[in-house]
N, C-alpha and C. Protein backbone atom coordinates (compact mmCIF):
# COMPACT_ATOMS: atom_id res chain seq x y z
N UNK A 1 -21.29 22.23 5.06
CA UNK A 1 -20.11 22.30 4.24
C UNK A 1 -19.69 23.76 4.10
N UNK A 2 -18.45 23.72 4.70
CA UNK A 2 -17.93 25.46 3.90
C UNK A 2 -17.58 25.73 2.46
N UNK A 3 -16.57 25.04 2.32
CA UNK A 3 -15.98 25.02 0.82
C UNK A 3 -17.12 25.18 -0.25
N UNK A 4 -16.57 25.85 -1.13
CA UNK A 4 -17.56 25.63 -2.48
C UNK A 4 -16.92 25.20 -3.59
N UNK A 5 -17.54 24.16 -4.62
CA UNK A 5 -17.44 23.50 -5.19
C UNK A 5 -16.93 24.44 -6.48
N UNK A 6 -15.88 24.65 -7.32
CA UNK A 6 -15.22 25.12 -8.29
C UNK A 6 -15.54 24.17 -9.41
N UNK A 7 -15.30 23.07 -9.24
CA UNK A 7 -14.56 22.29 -10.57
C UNK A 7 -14.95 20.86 -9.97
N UNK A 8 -15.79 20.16 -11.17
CA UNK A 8 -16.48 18.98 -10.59
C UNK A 8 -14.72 18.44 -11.42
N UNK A 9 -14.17 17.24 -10.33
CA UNK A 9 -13.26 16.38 -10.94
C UNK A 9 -13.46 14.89 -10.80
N UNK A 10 -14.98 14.88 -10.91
CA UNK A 10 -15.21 12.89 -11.21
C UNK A 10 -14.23 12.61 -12.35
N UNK A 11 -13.81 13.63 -13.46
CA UNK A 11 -13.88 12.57 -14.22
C UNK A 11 -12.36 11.92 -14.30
N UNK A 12 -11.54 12.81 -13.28
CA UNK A 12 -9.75 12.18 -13.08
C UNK A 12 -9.73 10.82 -12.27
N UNK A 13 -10.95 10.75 -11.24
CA UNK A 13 -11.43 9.62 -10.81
C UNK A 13 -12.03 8.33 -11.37
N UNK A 14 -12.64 8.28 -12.79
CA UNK A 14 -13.29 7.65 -13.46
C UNK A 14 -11.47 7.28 -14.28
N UNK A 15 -11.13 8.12 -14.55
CA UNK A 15 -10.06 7.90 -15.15
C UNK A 15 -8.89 6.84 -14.68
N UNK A 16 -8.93 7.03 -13.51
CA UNK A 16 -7.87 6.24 -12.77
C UNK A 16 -8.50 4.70 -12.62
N UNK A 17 -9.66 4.49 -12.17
CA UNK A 17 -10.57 3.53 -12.27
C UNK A 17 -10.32 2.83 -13.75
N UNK A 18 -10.43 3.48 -14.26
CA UNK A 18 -9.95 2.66 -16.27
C UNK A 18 -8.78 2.25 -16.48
N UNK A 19 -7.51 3.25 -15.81
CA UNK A 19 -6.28 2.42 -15.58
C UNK A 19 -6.14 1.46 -14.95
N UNK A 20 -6.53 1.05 -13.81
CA UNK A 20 -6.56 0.35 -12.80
C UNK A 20 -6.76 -1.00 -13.49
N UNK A 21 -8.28 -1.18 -13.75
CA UNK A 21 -9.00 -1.75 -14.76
C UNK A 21 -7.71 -2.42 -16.43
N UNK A 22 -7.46 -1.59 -16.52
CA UNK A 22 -6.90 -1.82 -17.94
C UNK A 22 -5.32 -2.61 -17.12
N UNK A 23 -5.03 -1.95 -16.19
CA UNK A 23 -3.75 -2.91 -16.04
C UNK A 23 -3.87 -4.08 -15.64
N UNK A 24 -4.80 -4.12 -14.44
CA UNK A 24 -5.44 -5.74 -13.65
C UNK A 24 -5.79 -6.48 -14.82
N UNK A 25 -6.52 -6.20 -15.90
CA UNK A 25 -6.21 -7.05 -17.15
C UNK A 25 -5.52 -7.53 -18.04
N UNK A 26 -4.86 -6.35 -18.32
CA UNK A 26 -3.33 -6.69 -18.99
C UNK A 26 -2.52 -8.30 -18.20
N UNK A 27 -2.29 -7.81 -16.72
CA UNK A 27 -1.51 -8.77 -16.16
C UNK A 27 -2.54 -10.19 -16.02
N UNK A 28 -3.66 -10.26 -15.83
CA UNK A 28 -4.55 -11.42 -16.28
C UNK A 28 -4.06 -11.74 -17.25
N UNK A 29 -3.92 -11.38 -18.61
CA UNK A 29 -3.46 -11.82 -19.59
C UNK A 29 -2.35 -12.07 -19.75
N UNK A 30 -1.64 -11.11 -19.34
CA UNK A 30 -0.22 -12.42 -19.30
C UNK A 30 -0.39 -13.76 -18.76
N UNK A 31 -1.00 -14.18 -17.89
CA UNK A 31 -1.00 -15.62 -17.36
C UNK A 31 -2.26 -16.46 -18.08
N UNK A 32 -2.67 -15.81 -19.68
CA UNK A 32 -3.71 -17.05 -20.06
C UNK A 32 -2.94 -17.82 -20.37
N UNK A 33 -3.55 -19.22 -20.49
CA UNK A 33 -3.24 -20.32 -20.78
C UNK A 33 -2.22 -21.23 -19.76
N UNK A 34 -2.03 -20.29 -18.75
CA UNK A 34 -1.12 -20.89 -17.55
C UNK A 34 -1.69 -21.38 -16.65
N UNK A 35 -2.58 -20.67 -16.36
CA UNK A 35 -3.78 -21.09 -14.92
C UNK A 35 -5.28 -20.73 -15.06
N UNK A 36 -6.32 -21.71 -15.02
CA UNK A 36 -7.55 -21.42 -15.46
C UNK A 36 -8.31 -20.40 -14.43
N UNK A 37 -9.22 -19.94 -15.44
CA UNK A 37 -10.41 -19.04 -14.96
C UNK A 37 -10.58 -19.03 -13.44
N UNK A 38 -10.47 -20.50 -12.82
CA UNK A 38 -11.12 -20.51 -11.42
C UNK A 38 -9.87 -19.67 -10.48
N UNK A 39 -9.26 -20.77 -11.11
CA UNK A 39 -7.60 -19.99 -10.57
C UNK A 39 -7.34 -18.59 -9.97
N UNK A 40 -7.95 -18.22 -11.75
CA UNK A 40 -7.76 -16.14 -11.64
C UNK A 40 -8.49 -16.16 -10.90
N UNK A 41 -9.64 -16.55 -10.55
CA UNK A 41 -10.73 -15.49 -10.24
C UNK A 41 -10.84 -15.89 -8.11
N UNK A 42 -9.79 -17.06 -8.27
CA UNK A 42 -9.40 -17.16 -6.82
C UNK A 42 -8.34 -16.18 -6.77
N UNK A 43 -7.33 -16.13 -7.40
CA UNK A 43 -6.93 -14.77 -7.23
C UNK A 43 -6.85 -13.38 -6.83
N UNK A 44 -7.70 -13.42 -7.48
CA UNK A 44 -8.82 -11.79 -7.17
C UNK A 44 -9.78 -12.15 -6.55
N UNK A 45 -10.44 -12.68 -5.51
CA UNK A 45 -11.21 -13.04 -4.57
C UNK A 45 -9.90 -12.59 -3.29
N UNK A 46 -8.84 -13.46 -3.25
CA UNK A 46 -7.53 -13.13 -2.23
C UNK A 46 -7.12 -11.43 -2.50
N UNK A 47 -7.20 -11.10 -3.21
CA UNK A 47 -6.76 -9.97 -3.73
C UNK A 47 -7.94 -8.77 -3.05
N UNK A 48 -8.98 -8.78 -2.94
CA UNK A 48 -10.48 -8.23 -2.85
C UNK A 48 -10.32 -8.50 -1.14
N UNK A 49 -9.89 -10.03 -0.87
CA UNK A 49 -10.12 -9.89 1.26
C UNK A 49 -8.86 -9.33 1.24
N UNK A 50 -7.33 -9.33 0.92
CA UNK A 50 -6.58 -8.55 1.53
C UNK A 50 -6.75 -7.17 1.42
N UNK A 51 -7.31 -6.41 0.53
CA UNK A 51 -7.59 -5.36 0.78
C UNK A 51 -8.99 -4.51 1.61
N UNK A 52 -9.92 -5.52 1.94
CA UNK A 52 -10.65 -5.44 3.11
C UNK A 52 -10.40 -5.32 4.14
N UNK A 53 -9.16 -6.43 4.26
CA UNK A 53 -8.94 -6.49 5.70
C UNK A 53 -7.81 -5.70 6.10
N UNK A 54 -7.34 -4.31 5.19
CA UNK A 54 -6.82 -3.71 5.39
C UNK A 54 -7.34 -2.41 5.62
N UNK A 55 -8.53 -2.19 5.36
CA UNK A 55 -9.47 -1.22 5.93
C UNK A 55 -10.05 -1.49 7.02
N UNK A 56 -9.97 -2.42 7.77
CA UNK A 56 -10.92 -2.63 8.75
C UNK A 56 -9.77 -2.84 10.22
């Protein structure tokens, strides 16, 4: 490695991760009581392979 390390910035990373987090829930919640648990969580299973299979 050349560069040297100045300024550890995990924590703008951790940060964005909590937004992320906090919005994917928010919008879960808008749809309680509309479509059950299995539903969501097929959701975000589709949600989890399209973005796999967009790295690969």
């Amino acid at each position: 490695m050349t560069g040297k390390v100045e300024k550890f910035t995990g924590e703008m990373v951790y940060r964005k991760n909590s937004e992320l987090y906090e919005r994917l829930n928010d919008v879960i919640s808008d749809y309680a009581g509309e479509i059950s648990l299995a539903e969501t969580v097929g959701v975000l299973e589709m949600v989890k392979l399209n973005l796999l299979n967009k790295e690969s």
